[in-house]
C-alpha atoms as a PDB file:
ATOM      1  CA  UNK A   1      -3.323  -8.437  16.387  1.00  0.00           C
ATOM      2  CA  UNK A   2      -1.236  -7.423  13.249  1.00  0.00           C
ATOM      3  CA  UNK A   3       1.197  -4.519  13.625  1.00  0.00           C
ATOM      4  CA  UNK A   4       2.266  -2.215  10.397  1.00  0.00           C
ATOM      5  CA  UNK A   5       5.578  -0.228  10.591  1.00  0.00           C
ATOM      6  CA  UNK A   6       5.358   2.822   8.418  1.00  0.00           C
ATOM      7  CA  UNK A   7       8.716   4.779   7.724  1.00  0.00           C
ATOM      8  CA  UNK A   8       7.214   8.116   8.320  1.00  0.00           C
ATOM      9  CA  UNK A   9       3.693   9.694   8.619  1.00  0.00           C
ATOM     10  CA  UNK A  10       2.673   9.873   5.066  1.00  0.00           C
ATOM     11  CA  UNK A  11       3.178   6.243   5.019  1.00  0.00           C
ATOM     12  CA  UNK A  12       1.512   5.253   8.097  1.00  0.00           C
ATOM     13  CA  UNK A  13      -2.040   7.452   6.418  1.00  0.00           C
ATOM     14  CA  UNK A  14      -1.411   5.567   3.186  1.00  0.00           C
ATOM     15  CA  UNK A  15      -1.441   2.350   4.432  1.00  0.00           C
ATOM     16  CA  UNK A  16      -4.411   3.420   7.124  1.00  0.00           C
ATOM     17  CA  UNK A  17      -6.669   5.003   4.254  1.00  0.00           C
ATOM     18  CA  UNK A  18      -6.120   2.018   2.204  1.00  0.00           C
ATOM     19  CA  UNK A  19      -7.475   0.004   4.735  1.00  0.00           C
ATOM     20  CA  UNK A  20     -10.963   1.801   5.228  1.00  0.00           C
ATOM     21  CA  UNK A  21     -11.037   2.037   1.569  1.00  0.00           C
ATOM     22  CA  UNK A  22     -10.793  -1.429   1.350  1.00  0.00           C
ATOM     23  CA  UNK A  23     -13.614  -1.372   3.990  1.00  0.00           C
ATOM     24  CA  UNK A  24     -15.900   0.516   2.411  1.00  0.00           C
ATOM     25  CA  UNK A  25     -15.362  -1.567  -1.328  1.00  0.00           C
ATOM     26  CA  UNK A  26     -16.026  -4.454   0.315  1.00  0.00           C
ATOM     27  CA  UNK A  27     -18.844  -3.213   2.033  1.00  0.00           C
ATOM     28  CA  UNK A  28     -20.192   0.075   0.370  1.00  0.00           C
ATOM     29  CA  UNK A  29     -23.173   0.126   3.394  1.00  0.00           C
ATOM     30  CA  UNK A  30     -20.530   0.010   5.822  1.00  0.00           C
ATOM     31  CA  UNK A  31     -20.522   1.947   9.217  1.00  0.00           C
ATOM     32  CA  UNK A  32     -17.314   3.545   9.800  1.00  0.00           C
ATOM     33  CA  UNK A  33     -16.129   4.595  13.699  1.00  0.00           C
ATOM     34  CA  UNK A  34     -14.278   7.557  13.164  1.00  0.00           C
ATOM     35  CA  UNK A  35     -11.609   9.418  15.587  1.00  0.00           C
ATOM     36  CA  UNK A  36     -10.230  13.137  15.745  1.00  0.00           C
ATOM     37  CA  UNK A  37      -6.912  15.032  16.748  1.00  0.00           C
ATOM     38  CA  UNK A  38      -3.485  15.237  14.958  1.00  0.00           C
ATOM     39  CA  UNK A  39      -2.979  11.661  14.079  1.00  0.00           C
ATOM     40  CA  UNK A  40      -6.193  10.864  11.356  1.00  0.00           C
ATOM     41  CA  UNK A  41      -5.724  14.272   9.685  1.00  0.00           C
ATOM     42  CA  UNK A  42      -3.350  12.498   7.006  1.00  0.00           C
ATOM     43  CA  UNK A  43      -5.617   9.631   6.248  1.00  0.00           C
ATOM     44  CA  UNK A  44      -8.214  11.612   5.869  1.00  0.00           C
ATOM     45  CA  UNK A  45      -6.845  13.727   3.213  1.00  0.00           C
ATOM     46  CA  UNK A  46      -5.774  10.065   1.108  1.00  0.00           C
ATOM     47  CA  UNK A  47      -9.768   9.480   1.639  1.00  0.00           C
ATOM     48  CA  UNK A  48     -10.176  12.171   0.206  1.00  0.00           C
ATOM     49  CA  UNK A  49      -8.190  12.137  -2.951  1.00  0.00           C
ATOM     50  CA  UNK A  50      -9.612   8.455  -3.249  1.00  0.00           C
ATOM     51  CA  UNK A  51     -13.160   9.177  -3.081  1.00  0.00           C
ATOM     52  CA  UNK A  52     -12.485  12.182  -5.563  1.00  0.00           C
ATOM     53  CA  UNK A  53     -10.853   9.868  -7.972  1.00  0.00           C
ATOM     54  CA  UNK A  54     -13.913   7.787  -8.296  1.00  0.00           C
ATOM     55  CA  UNK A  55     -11.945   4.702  -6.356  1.00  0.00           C
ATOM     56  CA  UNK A  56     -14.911   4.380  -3.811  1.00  0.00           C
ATOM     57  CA  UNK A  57     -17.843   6.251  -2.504  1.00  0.00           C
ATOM     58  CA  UNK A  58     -19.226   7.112   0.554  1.00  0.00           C
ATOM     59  CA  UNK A  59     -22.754   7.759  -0.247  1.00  0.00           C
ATOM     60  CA  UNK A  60     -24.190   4.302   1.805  1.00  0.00           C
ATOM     61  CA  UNK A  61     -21.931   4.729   4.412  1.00  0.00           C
ATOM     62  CA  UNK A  62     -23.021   5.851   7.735  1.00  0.00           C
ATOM     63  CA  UNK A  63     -20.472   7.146  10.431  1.00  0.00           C
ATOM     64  CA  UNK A  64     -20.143   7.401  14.394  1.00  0.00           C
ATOM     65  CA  UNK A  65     -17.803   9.226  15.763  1.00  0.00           C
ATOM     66  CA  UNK A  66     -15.975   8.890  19.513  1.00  0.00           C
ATOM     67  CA  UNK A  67     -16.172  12.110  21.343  1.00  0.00           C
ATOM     68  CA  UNK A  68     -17.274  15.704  21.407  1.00  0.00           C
ATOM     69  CA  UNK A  69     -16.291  18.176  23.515  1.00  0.00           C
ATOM     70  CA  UNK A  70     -18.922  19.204  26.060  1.00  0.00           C
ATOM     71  CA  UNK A  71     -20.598  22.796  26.156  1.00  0.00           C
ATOM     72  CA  UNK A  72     -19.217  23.122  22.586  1.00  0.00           C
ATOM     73  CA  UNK A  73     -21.408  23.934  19.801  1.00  0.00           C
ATOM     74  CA  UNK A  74     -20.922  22.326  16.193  1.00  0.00           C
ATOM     75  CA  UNK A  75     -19.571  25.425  14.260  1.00  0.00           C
ATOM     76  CA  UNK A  76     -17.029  26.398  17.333  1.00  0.00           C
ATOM     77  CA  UNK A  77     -13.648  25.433  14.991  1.00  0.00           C
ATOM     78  CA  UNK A  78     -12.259  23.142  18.003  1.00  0.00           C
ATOM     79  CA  UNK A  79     -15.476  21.073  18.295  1.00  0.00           C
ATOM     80  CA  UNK A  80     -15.090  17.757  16.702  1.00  0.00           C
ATOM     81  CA  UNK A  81     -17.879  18.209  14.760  1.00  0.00           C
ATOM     82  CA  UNK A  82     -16.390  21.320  12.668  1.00  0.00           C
ATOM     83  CA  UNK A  83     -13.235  18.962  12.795  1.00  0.00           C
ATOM     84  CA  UNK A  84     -15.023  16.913  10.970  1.00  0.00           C
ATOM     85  CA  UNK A  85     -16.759  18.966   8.750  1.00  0.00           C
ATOM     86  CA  UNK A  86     -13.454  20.576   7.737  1.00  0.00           C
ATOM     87  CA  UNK A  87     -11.088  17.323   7.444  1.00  0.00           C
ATOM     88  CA  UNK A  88     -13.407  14.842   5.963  1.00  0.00           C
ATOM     89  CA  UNK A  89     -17.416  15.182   5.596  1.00  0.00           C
ATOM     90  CA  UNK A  90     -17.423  18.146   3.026  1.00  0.00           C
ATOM     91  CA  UNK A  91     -15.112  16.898   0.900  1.00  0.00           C
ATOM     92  CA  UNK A  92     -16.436  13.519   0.240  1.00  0.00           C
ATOM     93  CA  UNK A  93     -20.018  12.160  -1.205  1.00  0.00           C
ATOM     94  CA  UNK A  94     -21.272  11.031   2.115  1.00  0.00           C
ATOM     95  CA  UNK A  95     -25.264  12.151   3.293  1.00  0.00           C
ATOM     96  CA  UNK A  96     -24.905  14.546   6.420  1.00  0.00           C
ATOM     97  CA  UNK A  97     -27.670  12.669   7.791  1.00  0.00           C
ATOM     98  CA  UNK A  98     -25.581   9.783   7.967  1.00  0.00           C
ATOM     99  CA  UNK A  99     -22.645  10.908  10.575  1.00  0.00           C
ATOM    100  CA  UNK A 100     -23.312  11.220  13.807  1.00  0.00           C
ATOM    101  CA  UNK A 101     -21.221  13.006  16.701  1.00  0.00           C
ATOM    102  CA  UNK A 102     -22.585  13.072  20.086  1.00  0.00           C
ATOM    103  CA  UNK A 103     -23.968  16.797  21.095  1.00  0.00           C
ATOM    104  CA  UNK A 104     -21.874  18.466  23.437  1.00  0.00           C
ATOM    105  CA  UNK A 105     -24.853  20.873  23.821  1.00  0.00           C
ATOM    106  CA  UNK A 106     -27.432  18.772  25.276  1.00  0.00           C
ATOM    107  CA  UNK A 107     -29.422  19.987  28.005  1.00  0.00           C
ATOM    108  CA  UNK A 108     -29.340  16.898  30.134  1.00  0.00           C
ATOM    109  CA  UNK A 109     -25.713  15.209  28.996  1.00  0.00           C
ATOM    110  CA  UNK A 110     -26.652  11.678  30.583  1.00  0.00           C
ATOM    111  CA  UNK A 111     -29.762  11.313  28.438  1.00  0.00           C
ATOM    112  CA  UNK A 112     -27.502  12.034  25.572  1.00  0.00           C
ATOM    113  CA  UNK A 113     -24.784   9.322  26.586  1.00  0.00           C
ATOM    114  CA  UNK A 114     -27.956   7.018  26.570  1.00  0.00           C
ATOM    115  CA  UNK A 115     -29.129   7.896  22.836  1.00  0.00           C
ATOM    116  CA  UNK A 116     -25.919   7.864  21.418  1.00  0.00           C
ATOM    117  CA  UNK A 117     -25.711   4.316  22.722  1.00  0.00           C
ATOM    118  CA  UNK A 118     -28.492   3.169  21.472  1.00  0.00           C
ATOM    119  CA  UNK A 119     -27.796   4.996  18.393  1.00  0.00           C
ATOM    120  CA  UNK A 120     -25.007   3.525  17.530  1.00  0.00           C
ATOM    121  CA  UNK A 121     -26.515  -0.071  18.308  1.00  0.00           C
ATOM    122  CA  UNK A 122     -29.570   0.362  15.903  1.00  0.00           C
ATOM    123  CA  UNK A 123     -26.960   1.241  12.979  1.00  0.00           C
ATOM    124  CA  UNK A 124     -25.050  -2.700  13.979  1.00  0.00           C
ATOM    125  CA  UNK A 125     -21.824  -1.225  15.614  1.00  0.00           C
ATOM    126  CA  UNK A 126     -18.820  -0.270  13.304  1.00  0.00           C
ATOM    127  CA  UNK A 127     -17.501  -2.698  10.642  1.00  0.00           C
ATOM    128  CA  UNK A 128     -14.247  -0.386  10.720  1.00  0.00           C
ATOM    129  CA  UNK A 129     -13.439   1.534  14.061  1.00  0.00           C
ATOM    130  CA  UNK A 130     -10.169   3.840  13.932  1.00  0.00           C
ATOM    131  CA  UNK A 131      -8.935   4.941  17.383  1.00  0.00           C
ATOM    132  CA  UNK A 132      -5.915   7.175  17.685  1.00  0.00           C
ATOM    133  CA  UNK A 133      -3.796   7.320  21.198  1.00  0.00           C
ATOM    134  CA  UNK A 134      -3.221   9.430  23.655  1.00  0.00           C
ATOM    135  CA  UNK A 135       0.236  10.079  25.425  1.00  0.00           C
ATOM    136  CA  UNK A 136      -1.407   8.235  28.876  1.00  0.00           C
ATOM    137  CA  UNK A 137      -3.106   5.226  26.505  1.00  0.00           C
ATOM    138  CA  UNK A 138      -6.783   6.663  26.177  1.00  0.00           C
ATOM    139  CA  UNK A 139      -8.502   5.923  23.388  1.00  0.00           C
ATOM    140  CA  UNK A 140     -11.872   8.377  22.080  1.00  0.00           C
ATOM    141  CA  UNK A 141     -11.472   9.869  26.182  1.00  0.00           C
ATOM    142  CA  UNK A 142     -11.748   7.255  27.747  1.00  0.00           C
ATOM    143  CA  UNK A 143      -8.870   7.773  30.801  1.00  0.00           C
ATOM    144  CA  UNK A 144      -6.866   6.114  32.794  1.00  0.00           C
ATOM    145  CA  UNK A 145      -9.059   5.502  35.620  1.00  0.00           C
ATOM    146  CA  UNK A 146     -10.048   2.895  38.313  1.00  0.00           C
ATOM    147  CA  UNK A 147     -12.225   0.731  35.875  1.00  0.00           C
ATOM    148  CA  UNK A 148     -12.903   0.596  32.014  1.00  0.00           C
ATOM    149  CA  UNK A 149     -16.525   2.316  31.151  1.00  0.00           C
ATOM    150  CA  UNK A 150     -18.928   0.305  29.158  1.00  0.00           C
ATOM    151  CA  UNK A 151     -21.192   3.038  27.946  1.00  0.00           C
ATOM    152  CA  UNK A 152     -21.122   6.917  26.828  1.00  0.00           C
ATOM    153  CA  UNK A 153     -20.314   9.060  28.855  1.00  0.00           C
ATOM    154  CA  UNK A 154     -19.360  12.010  30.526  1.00  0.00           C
ATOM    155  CA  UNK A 155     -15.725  12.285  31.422  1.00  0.00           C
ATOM    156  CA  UNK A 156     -13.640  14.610  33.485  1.00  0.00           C
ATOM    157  CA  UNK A 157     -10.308  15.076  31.020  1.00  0.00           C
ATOM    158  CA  UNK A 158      -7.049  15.082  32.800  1.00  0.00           C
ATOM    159  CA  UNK A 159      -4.513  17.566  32.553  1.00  0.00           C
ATOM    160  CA  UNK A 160      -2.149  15.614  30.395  1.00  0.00           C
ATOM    161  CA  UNK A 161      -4.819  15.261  27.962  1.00  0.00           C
ATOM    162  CA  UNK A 162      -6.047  19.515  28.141  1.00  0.00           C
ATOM    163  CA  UNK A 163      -1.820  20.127  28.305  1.00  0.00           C
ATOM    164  CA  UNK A 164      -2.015  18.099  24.543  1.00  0.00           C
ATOM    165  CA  UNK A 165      -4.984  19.783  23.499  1.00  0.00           C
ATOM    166  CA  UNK A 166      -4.057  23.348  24.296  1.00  0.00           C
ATOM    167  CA  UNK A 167      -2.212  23.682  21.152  1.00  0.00           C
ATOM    168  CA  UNK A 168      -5.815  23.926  19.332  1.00  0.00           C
ATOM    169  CA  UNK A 169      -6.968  26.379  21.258  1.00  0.00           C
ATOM    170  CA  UNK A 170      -5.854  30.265  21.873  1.00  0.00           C
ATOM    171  CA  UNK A 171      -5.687  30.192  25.458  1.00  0.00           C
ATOM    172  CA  UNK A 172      -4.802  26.885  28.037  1.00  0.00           C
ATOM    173  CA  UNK A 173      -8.032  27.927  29.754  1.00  0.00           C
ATOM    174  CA  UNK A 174     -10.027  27.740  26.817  1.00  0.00           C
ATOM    175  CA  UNK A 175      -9.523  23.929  26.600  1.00  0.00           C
ATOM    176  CA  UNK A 176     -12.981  22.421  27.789  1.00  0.00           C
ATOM    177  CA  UNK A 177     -11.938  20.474  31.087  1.00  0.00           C
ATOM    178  CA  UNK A 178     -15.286  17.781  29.976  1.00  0.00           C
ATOM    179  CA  UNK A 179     -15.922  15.580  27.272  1.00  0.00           C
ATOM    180  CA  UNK A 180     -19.084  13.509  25.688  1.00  0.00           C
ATOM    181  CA  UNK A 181     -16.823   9.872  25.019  1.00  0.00           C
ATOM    182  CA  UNK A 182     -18.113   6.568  23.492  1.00  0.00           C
ATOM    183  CA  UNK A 183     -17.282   4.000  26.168  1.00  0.00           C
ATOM    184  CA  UNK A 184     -15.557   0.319  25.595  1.00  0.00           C
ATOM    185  CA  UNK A 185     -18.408  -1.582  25.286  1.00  0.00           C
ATOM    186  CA  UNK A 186     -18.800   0.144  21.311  1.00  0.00           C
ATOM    187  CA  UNK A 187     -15.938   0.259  20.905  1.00  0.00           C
ATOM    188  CA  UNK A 188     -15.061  -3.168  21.482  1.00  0.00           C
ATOM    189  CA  UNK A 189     -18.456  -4.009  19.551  1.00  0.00           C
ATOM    190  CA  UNK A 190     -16.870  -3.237  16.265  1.00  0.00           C
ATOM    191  CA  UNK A 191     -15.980  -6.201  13.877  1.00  0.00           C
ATOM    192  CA  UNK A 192     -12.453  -4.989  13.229  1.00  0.00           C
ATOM    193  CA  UNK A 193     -10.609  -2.209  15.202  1.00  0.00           C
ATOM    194  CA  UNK A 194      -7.893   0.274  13.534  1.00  0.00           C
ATOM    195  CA  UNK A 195      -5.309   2.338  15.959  1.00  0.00           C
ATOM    196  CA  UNK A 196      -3.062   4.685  14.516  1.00  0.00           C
ATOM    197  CA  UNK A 197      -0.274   6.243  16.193  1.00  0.00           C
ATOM    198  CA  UNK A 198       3.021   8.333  14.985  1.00  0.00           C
ATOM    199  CA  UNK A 199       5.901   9.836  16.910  1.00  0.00           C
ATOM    200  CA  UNK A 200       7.994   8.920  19.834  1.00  0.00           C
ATOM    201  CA  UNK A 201       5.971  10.455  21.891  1.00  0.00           C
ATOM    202  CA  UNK A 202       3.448   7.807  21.421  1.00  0.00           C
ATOM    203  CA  UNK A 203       5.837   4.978  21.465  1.00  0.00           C
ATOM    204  CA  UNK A 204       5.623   4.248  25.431  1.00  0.00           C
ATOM    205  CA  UNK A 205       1.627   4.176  25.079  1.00  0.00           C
ATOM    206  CA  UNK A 206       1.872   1.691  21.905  1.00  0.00           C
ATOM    207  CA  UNK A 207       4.167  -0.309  24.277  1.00  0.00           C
ATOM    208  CA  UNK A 208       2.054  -1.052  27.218  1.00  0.00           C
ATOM    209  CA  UNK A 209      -1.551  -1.010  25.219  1.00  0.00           C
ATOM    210  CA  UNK A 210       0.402  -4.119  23.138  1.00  0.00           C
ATOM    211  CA  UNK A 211       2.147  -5.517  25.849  1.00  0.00           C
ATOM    212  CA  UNK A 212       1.678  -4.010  29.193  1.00  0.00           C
ATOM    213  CA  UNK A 213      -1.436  -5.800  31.424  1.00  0.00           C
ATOM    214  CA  UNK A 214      -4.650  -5.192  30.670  1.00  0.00           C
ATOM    215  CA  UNK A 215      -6.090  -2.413  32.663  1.00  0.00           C
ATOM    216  CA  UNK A 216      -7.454   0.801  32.865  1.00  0.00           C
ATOM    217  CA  UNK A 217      -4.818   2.257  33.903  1.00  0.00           C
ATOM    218  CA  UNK A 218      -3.776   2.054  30.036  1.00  0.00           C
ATOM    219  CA  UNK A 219      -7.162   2.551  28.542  1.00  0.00           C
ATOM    220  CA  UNK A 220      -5.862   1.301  25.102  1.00  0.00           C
ATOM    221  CA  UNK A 221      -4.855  -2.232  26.655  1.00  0.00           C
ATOM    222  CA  UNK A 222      -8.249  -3.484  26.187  1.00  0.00           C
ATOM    223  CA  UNK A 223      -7.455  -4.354  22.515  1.00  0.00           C
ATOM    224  CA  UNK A 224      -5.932  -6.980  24.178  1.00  0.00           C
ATOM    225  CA  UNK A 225      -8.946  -8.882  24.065  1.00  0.00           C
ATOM    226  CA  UNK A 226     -10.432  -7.843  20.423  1.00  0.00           C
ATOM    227  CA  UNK A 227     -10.639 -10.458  17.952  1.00  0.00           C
ATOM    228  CA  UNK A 228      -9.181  -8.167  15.269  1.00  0.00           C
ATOM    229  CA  UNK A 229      -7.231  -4.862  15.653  1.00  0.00           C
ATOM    230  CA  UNK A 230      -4.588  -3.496  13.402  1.00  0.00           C
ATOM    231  CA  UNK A 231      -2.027  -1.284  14.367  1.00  0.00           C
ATOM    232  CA  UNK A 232      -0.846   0.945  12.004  1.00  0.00           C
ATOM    233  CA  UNK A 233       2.239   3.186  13.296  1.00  0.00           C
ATOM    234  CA  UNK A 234       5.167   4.822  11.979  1.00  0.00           C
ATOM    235  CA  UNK A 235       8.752   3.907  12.710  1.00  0.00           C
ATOM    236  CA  UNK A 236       9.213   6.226  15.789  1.00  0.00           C
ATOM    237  CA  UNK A 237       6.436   5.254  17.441  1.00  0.00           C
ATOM    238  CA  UNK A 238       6.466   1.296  16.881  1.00  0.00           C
ATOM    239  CA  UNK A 239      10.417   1.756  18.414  1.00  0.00           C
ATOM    240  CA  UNK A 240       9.938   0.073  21.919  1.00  0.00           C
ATOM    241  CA  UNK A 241       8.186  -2.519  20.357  1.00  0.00           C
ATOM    242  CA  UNK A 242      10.817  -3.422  17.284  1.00  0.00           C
ATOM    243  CA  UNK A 243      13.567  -2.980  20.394  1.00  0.00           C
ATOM    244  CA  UNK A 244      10.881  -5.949  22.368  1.00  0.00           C
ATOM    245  CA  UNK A 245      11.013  -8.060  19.293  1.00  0.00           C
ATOM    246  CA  UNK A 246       7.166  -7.743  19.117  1.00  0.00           C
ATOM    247  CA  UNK A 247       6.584  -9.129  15.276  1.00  0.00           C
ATOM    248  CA  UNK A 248       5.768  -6.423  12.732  1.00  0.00           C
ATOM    249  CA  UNK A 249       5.261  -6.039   9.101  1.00  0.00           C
ATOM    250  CA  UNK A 250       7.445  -4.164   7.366  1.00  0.00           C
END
């Protein structure tokens, strides 16, 4: 596990963007896991200017992201989908037929869990997986819970997680209380794992995913076990862990 202090939150996205760049150079076929909410906005936008610079391309690369919202359709603004749309997919040269987002609209949502599974297996996993954190440790929405999920599927969010995500929406009851998630076992499939996090807010969650047990109970601990995961964070919320003399760079 390497650990990147940022000073601040344009630096953290920098230094984040610059490593999926670097992915997709390398690799211009790539498959990229990608996550939503507050944190990825930034490095999105320096993938952006990138890709319009000419540095790289996304035209070979294929995506999968973590979550949608159930009962949402694509075009409602707080799907993930239209997050998508609207923070990264149509402003870069990537084919729409390569990103996939699981449909929150599916008639039968278990069936759905199943394809997206398999989906995501017939593309080989992600070369590059970003994750950002909740404020209780999940990671995509996969919660604390009782025992960690292997496959997609449907979860039950908890209130800290619709009290985070109310902000997005109008009204506190207009925060779908269900979610389609991607479940550990792709997640921990992917050949090199990337979790971002800024603010103190997140620093207790950074904390016990790095050095807490291993457990469910902190979904994010699991990385514990990955062969390669990168944490990218800025100063705030890397502060319990500079205070626990956990190593970091810069």
């Amino acid at each position: 596990m390497r650990i990147y202090r940022e000073a601040d939150y344009g630096a953290m996205s920098r230094r984040a963007a610059g490593l999926i760049a670097a992915e997709v150079v390398r690799k211009p076929a790539c498959v990229l896991g990608l996550a939503t909410g507050g944190t990825p906005v930034g490095t999105y936008e320096e993938l952006i200017a990138g890709c319009r610079r000419g540095d790289f391309s996304f035209r070979e690369v294929h995506t999968v992201n973590l979550d949608e919202y159930k009962s949402l359709a694509p075009d409602h603004p707080q799907s993930y989908r239209y997050y998508m749309q609207t923070h990264l997919f149509d402003h870069i040269d990537i084919d729409p037929a390569n990103t996939h987002i699981p449909d929150g609209l599916a008639d039968d949502a278990r069936a759905e869990c199943a394809r997206y599974d398999a989906l995501t297996e017939s593309i080989g996993f992600a070369d590059l997986q970003l994750l950002g954190l909740g404020r209780n440790g999940h990671i995509g929405f996969n919660e604390p819970g009782d025992c960690f999920r292997k496959e997609t599927h449907v979860v039950d969010l908890t209130q800290s997680t619709i009290d985070a995500n109310a902000r997005f929406f109008a009204h506190a009851g207009e925060v779908p209380r269900q979610a389609l998630t991607m479940g550990m076992g792709c997640i921990m499939a992917a050949r090199r794992v990337l979790l971002i996090a800024s603010g103190e807010e997140k620093a207790e969650a950074i904390y016990q995913a790095v050095c807490g047990p291993v457990t469910p109970q902190c979904p994010a601990s699991i990385l514990q076990l990955h062969r390669d995961v990168v944490i990218v964070g800025d100063a705030a919320a890397l502060e319990k862990l500079v205070k626990a003399g956990v190593p970091v760079c810069g």
